[in-house]
C-alpha atoms as a PDB file:
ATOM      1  CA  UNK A   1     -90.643  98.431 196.961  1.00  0.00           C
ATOM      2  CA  UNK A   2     -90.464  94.719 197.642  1.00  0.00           C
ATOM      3  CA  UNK A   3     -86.948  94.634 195.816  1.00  0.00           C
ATOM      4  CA  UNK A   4     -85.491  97.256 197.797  1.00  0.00           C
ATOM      5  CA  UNK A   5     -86.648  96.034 201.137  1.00  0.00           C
ATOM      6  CA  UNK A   6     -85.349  92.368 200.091  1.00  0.00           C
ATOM      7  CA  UNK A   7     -81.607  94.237 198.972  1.00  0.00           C
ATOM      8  CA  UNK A   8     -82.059  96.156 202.552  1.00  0.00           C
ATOM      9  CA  UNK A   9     -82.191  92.988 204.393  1.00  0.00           C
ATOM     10  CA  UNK A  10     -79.157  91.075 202.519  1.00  0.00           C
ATOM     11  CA  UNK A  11     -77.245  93.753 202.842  1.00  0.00           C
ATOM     12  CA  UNK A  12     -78.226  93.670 206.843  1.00  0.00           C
ATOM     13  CA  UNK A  13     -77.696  90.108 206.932  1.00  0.00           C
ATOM     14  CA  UNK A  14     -74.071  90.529 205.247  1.00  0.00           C
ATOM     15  CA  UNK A  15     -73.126  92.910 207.582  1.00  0.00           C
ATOM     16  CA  UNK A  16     -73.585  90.329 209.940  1.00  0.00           C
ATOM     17  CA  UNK A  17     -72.339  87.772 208.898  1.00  0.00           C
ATOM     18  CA  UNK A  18     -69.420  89.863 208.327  1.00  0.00           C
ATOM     19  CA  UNK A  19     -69.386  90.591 212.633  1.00  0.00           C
ATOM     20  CA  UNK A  20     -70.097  87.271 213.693  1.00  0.00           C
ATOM     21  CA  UNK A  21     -66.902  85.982 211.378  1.00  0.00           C
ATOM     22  CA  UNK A  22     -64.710  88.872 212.812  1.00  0.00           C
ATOM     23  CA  UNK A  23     -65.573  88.522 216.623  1.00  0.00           C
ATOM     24  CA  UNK A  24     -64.719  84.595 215.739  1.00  0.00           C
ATOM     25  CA  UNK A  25     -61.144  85.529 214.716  1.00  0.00           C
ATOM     26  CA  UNK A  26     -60.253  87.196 217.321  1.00  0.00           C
ATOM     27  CA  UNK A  27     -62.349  85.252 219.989  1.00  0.00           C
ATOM     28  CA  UNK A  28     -59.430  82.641 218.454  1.00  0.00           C
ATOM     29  CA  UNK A  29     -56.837  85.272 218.188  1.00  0.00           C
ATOM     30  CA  UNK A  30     -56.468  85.648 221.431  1.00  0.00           C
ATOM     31  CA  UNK A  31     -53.695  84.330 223.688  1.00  0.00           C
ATOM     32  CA  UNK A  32     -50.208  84.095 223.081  1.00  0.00           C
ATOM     33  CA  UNK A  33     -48.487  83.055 219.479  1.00  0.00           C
ATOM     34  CA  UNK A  34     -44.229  81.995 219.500  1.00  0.00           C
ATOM     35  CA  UNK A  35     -42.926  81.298 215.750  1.00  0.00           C
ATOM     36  CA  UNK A  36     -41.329  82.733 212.752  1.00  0.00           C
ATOM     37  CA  UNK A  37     -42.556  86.314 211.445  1.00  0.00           C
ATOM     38  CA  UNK A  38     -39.659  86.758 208.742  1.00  0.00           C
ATOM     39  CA  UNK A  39     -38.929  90.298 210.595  1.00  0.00           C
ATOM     40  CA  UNK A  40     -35.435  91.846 210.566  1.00  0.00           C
ATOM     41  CA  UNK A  41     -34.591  95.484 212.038  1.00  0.00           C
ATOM     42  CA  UNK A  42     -32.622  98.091 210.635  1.00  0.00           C
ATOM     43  CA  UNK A  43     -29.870  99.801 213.688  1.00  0.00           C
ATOM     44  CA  UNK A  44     -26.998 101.469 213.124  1.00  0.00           C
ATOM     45  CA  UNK A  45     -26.413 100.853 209.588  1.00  0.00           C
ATOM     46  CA  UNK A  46     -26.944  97.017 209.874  1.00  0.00           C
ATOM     47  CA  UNK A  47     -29.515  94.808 209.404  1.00  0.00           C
ATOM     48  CA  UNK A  48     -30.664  92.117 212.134  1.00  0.00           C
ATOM     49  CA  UNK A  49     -33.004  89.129 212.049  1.00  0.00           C
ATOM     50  CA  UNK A  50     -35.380  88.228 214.601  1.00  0.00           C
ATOM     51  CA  UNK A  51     -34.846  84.630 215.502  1.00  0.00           C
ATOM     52  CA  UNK A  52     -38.599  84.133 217.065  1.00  0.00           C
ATOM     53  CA  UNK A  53     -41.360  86.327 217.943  1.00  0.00           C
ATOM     54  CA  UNK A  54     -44.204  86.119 220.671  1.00  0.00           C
ATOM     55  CA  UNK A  55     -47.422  88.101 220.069  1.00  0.00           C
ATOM     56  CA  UNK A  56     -49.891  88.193 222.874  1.00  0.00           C
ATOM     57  CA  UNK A  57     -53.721  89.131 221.968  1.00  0.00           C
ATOM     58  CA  UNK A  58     -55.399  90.427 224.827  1.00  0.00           C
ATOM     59  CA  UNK A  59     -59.121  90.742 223.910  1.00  0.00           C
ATOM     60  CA  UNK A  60     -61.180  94.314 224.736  1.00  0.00           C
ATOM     61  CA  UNK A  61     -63.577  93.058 226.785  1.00  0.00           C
ATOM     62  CA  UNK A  62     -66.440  95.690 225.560  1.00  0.00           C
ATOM     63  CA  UNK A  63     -65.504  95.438 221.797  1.00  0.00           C
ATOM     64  CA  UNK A  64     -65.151  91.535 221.018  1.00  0.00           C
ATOM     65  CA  UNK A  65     -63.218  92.606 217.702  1.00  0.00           C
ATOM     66  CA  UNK A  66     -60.053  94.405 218.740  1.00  0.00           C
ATOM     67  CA  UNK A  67     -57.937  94.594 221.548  1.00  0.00           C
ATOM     68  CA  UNK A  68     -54.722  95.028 222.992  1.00  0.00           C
ATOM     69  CA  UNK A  69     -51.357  92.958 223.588  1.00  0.00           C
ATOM     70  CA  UNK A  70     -47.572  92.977 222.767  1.00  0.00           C
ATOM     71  CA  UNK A  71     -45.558  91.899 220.055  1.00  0.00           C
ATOM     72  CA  UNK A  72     -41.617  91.047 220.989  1.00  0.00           C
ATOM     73  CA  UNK A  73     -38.781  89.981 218.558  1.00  0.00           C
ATOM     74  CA  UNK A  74     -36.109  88.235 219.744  1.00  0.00           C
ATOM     75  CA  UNK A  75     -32.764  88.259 218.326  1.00  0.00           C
ATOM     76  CA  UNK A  76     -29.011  86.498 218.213  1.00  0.00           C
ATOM     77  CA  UNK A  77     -26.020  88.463 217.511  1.00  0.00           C
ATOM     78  CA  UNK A  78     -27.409  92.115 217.723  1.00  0.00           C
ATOM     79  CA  UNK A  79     -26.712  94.511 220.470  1.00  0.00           C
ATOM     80  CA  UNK A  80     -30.238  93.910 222.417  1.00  0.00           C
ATOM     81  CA  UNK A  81     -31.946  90.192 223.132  1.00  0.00           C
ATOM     82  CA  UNK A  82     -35.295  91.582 222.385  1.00  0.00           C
ATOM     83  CA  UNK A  83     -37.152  94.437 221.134  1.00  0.00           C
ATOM     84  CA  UNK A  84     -40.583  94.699 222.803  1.00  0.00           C
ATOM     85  CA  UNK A  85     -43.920  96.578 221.560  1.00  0.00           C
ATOM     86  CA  UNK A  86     -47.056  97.328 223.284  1.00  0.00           C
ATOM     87  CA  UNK A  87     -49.736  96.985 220.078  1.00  0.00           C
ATOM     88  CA  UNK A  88     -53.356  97.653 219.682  1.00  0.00           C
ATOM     89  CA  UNK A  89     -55.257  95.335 216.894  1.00  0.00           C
ATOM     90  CA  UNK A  90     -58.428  95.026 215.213  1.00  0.00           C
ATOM     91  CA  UNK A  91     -60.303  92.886 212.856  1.00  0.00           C
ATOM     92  CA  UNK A  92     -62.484  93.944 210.133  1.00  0.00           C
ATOM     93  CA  UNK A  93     -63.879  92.318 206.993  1.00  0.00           C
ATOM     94  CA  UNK A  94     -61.191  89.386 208.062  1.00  0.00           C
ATOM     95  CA  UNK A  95     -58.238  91.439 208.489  1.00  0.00           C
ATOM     96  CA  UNK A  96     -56.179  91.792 211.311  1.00  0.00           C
ATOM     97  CA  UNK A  97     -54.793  95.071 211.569  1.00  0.00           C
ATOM     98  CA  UNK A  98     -52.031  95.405 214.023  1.00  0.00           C
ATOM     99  CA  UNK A  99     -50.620  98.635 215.277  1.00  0.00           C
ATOM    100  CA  UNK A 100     -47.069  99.242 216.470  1.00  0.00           C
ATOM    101  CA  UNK A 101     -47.445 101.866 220.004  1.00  0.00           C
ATOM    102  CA  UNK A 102     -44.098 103.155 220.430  1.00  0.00           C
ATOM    103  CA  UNK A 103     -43.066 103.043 216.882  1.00  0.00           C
ATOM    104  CA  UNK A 104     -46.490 104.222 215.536  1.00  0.00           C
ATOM    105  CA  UNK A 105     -46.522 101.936 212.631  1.00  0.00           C
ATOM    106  CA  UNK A 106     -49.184  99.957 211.434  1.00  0.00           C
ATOM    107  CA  UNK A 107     -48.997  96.352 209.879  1.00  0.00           C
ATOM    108  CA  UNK A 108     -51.985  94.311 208.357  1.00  0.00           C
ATOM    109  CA  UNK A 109     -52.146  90.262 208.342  1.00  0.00           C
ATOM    110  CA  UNK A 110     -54.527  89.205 205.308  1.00  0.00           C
ATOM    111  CA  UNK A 111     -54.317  85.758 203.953  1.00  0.00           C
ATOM    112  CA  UNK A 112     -53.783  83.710 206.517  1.00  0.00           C
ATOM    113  CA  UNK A 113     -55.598  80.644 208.348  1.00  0.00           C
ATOM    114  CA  UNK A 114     -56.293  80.539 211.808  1.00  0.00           C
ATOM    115  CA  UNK A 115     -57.323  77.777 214.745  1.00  0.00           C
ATOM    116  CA  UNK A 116     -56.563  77.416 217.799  1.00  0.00           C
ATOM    117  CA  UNK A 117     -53.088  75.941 217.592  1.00  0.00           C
ATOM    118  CA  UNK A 118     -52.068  77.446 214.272  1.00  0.00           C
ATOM    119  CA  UNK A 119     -51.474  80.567 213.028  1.00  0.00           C
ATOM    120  CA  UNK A 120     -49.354  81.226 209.305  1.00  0.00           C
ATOM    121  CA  UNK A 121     -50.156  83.249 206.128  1.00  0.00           C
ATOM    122  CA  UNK A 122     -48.915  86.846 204.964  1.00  0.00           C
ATOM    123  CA  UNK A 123     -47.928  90.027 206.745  1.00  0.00           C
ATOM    124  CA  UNK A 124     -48.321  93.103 204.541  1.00  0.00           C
ATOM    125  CA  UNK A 125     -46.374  96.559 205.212  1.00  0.00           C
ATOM    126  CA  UNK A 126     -47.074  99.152 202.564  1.00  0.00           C
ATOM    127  CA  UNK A 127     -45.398  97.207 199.901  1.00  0.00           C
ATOM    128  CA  UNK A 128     -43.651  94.418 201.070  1.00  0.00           C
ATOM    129  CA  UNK A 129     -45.193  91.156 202.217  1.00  0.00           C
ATOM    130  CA  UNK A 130     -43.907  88.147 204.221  1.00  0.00           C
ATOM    131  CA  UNK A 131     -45.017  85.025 204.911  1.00  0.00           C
ATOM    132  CA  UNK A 132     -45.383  83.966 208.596  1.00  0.00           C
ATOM    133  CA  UNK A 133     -46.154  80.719 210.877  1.00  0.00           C
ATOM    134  CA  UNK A 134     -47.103  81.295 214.846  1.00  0.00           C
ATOM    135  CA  UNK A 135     -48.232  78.294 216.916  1.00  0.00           C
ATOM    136  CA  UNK A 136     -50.778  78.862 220.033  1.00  0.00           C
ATOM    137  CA  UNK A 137     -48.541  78.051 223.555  1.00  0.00           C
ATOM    138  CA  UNK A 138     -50.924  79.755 225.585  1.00  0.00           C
ATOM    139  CA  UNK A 139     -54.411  80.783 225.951  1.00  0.00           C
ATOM    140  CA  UNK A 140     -56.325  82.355 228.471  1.00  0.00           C
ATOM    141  CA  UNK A 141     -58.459  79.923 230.753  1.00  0.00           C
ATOM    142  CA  UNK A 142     -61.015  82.018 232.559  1.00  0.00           C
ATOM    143  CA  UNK A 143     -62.613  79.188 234.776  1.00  0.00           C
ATOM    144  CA  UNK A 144     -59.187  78.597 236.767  1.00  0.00           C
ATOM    145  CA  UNK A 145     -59.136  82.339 237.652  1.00  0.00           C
ATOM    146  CA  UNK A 146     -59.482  83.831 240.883  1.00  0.00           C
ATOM    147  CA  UNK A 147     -61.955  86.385 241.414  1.00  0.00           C
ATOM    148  CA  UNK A 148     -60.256  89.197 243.525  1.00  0.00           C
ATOM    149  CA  UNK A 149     -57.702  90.777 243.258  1.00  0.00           C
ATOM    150  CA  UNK A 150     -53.522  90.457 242.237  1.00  0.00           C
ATOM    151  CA  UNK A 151     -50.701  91.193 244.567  1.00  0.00           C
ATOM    152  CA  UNK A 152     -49.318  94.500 244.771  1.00  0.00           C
ATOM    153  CA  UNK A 153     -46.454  93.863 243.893  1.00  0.00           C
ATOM    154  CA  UNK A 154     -46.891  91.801 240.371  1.00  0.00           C
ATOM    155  CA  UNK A 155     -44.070  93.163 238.093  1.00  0.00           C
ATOM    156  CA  UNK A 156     -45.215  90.952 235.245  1.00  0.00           C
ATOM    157  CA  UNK A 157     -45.610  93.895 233.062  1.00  0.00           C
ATOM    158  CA  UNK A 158     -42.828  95.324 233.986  1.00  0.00           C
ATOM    159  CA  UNK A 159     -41.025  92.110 233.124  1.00  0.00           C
ATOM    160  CA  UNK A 160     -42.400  91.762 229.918  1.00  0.00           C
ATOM    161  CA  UNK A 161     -41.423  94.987 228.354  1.00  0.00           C
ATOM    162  CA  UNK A 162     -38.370  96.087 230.139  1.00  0.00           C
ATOM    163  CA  UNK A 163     -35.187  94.647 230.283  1.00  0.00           C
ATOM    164  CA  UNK A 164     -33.133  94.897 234.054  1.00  0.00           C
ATOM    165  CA  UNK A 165     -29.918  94.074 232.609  1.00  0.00           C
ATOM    166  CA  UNK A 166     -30.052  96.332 229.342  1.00  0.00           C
ATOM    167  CA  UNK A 167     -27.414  98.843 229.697  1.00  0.00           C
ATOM    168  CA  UNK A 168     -29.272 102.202 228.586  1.00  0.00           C
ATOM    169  CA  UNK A 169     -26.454 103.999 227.469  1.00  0.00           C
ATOM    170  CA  UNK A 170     -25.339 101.183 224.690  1.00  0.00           C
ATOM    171  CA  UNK A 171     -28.234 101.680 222.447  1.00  0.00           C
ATOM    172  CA  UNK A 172     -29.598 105.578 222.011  1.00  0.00           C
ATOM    173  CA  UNK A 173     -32.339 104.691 219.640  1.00  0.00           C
ATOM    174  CA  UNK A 174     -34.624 102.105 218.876  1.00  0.00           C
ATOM    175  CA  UNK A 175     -33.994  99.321 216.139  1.00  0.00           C
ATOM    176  CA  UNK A 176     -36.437 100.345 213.215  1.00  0.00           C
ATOM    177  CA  UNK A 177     -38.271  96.945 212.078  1.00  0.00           C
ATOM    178  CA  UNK A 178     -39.479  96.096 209.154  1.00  0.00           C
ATOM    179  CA  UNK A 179     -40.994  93.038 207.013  1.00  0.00           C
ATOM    180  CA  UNK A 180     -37.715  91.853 205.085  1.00  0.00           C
ATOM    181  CA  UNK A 181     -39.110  90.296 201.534  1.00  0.00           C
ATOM    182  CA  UNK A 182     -35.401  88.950 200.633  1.00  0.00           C
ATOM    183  CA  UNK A 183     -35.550  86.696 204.192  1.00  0.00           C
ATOM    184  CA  UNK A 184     -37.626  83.319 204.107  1.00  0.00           C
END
């Protein structure tokens, strides 16, 4: 009896352990990342690179491992400057799972190493893997906020995943990305 009830309570204590680790990723996660994510997209029978990318991490306030955000790709010589995602993440057993809204895909981020100015290691997608680097350029400061309420008229959402100048009738479907092995 004393075995079992000493293999109950490492098990408990490994479990968290496990939590306390994964809240502390994405207590770090959070903010916004600019780098290199080796991405490309596939439009129109061509292939594009994305020049940089900028991932926000929004954390959910009521579940300290996963959250919210957006992920946009930003690209030279293609038909579009950007292509912008709303994405939904979690992290469990140390891997961040990311997942794609409006294209309904799903991405996971394994080896990597993270602090709070640094963020590189390997994207994985089904079979193909990339290596990526993302520095920190902002992070969310909740001492300088004020407590009441935003002005009506805030488009900075609208701003951040719409473009005003995009002509709608140039591009009739949305780029397809994808992690491009053959690009480093």
């Amino acid at each position: 009896m004393k075995m079992i009830y000493t293999m109950l309570m490492m098990a408990m204590m490994a479990l968290a352990f496990t939590s306390c680790e994964d809240e502390f990723i994405a207590d770090t996660l959070e903010g916004t990342w600019t780098g290199n994510m080796y991405i490309s997209s596939y439009w129109d029978g061509r292939t594009y690179d994305v020049t940089r990318s900028e991932i926000t991490f929004e954390i959910d306030p009521f579940r300290f491992t996963k959250g919210s955000g957006y992920w946009v790709d930003y690209y030279s010589n293609a038909p579009w400057d950007y292509v912008a995602n709303h994405i939904d993440w979690t992290v469990k057993n140390g891997v961040i799972s990311v997942y794609f809204r409006e294209d309904g895909d799903w991405i996971e981020i394994c080896d990597y190493h993270l602090d709070s100015k640094r963020f590189y290691g390997t994207i994985y997608d089904g079979d193909n893997m990339v290596d990526f680097e993302l520095y920190c350029t902002s992070r969310p400061c909740y001492d300088n906020y004020y407590w009441g309420f935003d002005s009506w008229y805030d488009d900075y959402y609208w701003a951040r995943t719409r473009s005003g100048d995009a002509d709608s009738t140039k591009v009739t479907e949305k780029p397809k990305r994808f992690v491009n092995p053959d690009r480093k």
